[in-house]
PDB file of N, CA and C in Angstrom:
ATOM      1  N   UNK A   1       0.808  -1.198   0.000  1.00  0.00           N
ATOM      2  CA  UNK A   1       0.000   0.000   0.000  1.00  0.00           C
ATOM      3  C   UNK A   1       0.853   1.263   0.000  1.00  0.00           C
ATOM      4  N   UNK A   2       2.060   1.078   1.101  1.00  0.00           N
ATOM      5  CA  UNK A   2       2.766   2.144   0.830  1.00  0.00           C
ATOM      6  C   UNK A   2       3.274   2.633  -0.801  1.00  0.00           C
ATOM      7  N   UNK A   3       3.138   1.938  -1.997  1.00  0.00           N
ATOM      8  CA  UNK A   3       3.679   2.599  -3.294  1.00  0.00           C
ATOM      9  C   UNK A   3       2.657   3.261  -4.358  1.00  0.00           C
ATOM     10  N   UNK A   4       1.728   3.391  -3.538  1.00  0.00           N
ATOM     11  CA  UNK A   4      -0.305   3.909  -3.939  1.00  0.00           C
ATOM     12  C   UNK A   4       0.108   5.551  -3.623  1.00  0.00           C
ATOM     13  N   UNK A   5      -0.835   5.922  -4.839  1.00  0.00           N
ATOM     14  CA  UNK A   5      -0.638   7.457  -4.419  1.00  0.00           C
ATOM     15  C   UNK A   5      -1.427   7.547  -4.180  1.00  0.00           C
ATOM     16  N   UNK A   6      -1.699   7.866  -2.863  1.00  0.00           N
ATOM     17  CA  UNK A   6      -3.138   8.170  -2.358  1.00  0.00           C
ATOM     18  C   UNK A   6      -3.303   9.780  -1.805  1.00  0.00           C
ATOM     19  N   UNK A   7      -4.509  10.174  -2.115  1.00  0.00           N
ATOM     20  CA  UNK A   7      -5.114  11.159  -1.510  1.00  0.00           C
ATOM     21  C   UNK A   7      -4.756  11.553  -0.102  1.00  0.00           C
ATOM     22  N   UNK A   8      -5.135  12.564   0.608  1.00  0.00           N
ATOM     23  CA  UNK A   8      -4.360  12.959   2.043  1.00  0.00           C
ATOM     24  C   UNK A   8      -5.740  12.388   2.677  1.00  0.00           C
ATOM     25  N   UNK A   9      -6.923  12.541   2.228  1.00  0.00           N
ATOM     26  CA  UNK A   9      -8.138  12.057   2.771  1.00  0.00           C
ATOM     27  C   UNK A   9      -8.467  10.981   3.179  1.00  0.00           C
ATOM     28  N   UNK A  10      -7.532  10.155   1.909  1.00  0.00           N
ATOM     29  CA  UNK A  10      -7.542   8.799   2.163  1.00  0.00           C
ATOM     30  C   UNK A  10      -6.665   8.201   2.851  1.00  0.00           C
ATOM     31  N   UNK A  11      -5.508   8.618   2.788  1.00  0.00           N
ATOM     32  CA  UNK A  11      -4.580   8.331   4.188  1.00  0.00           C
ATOM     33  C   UNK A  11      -5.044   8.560   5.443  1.00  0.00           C
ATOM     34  N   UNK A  12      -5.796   9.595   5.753  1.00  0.00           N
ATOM     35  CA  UNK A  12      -6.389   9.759   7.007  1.00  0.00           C
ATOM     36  C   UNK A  12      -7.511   8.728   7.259  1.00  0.00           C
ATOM     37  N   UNK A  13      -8.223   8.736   6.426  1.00  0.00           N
ATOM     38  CA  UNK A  13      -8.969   7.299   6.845  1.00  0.00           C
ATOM     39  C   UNK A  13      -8.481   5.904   6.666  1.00  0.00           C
ATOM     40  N   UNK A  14      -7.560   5.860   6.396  1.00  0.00           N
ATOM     41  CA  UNK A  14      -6.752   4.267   6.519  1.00  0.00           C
ATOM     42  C   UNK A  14      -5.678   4.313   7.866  1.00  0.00           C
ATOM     43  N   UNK A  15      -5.389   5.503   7.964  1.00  0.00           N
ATOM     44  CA  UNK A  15      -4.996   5.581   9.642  1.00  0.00           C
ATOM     45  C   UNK A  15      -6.022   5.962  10.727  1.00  0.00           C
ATOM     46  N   UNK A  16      -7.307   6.114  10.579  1.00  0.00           N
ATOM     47  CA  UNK A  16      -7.968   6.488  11.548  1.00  0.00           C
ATOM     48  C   UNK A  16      -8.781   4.536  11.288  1.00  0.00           C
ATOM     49  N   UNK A  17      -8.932   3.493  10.296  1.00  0.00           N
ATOM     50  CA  UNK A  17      -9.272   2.606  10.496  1.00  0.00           C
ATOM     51  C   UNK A  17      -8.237   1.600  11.250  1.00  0.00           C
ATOM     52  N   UNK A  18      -7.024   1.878  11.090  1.00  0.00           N
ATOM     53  CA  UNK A  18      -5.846   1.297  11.856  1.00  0.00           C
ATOM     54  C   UNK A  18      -6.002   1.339  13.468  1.00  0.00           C
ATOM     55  N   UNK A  19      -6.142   2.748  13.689  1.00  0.00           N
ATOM     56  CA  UNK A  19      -6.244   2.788  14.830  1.00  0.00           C
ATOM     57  C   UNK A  19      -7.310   2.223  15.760  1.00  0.00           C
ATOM     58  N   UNK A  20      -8.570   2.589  14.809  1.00  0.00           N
ATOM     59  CA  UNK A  20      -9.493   1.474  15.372  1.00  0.00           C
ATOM     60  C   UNK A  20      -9.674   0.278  15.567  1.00  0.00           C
ATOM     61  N   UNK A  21      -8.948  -0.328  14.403  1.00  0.00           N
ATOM     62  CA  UNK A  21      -8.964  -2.080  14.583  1.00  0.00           C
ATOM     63  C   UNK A  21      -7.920  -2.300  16.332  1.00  0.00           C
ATOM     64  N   UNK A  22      -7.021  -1.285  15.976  1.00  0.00           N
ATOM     65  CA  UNK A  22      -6.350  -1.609  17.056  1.00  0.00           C
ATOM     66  C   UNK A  22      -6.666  -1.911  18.337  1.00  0.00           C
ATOM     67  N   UNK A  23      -7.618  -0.223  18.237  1.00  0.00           N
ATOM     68  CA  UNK A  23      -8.408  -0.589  20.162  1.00  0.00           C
ATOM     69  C   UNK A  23      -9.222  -1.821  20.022  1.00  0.00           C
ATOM     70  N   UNK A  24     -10.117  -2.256  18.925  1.00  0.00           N
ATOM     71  CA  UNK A  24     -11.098  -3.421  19.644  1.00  0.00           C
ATOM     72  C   UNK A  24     -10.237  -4.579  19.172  1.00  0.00           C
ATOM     73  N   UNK A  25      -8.818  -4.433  19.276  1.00  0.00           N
ATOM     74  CA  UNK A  25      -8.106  -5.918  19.240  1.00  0.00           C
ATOM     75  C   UNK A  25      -7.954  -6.280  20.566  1.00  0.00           C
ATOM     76  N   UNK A  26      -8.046  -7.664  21.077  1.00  0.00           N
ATOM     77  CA  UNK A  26      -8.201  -8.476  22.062  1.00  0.00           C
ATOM     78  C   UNK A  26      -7.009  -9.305  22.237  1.00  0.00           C
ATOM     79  N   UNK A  27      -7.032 -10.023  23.183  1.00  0.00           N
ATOM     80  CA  UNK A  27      -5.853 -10.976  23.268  1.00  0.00           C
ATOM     81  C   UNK A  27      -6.394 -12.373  22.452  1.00  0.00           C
ATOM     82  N   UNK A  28      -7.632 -12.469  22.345  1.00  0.00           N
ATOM     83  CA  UNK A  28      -8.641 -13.586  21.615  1.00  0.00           C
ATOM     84  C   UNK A  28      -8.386 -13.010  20.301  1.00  0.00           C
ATOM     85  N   UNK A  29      -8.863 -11.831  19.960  1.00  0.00           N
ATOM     86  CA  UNK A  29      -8.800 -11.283  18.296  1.00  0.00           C
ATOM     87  C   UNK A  29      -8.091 -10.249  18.272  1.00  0.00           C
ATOM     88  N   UNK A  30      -7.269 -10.337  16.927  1.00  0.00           N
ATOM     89  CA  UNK A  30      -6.415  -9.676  16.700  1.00  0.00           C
ATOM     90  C   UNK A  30      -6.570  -8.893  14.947  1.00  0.00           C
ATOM     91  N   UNK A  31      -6.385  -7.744  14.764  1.00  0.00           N
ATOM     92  CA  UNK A  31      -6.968  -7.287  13.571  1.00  0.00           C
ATOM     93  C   UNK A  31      -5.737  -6.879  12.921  1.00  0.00           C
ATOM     94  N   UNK A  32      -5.748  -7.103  11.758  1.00  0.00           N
ATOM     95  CA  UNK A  32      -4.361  -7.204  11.048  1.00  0.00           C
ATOM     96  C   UNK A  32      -4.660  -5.905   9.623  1.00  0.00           C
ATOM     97  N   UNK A  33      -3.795  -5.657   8.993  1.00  0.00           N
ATOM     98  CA  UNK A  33      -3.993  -4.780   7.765  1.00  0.00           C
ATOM     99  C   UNK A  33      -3.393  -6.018   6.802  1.00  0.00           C
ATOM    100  N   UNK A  34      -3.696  -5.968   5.660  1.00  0.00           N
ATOM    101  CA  UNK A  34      -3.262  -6.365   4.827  1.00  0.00           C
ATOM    102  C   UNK A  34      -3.113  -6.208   3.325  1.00  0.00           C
ATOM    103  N   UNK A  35      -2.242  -6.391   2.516  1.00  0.00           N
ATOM    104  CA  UNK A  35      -2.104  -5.866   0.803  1.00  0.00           C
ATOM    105  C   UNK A  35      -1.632  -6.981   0.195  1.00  0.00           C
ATOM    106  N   UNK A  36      -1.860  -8.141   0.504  1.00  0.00           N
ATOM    107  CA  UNK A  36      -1.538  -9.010  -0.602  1.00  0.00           C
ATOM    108  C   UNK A  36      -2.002 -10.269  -0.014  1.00  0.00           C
ATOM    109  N   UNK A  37      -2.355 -11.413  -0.606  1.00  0.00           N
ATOM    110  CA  UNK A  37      -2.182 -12.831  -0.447  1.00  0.00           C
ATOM    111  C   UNK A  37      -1.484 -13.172   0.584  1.00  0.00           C
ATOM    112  N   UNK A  38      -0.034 -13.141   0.028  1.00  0.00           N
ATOM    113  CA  UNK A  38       1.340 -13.453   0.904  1.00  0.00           C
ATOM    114  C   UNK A  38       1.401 -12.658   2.389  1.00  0.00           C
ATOM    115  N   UNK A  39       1.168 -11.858   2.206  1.00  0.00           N
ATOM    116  CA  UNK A  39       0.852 -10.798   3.801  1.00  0.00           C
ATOM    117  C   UNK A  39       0.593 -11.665   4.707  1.00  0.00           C
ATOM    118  N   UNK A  40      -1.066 -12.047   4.298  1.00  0.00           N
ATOM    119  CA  UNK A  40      -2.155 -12.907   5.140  1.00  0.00           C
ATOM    120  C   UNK A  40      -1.519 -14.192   5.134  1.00  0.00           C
ATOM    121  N   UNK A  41      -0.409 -15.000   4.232  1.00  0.00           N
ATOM    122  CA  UNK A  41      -0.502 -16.150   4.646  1.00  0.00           C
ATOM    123  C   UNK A  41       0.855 -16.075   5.775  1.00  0.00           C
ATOM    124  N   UNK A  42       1.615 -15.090   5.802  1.00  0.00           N
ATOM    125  CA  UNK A  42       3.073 -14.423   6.706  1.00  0.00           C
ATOM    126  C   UNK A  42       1.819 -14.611   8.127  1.00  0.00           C
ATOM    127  N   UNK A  43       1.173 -13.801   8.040  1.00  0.00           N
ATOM    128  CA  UNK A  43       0.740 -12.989   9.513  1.00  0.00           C
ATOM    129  C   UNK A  43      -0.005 -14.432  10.175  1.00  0.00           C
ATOM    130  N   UNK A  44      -0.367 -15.276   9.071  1.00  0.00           N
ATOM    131  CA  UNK A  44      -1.781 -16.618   9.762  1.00  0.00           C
ATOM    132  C   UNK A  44      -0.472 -17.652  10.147  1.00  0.00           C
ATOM    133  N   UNK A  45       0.869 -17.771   9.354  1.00  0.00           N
ATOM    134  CA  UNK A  45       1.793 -18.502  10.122  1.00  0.00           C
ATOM    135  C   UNK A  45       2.387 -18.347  11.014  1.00  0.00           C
ATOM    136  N   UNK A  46       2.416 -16.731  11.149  1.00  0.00           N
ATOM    137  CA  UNK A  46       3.295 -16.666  12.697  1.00  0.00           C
ATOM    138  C   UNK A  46       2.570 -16.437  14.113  1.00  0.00           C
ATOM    139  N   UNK A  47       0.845 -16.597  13.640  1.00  0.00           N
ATOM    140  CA  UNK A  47       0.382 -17.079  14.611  1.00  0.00           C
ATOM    141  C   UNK A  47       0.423 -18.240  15.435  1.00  0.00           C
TER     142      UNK A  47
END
């Protein structure tokens, strides 16, 4: 995601959804970002 030219609007709402996943992450659930396939299968193995 970082090589996206994105809007300033839209950066602010992809950091204001970050931050949110963050607070309602749990020690049970955990909320991840992701940009590819490979990301999700990195982040589901090192669980």
């Amino acid at each position: 995601m970082d090589s996206l030219k994105l809007r300033p609007i839209e950066s602010a709402k992809i950091e204001c959804a970050r931050k949110l996943f963050n607070e309602i992450s749990t020690t049970g659930v955990k909320y991840h970002d992701v940009d590819s396939y490979k990301t999700l299968i990195d982040i589901i193995q090192n669980l």
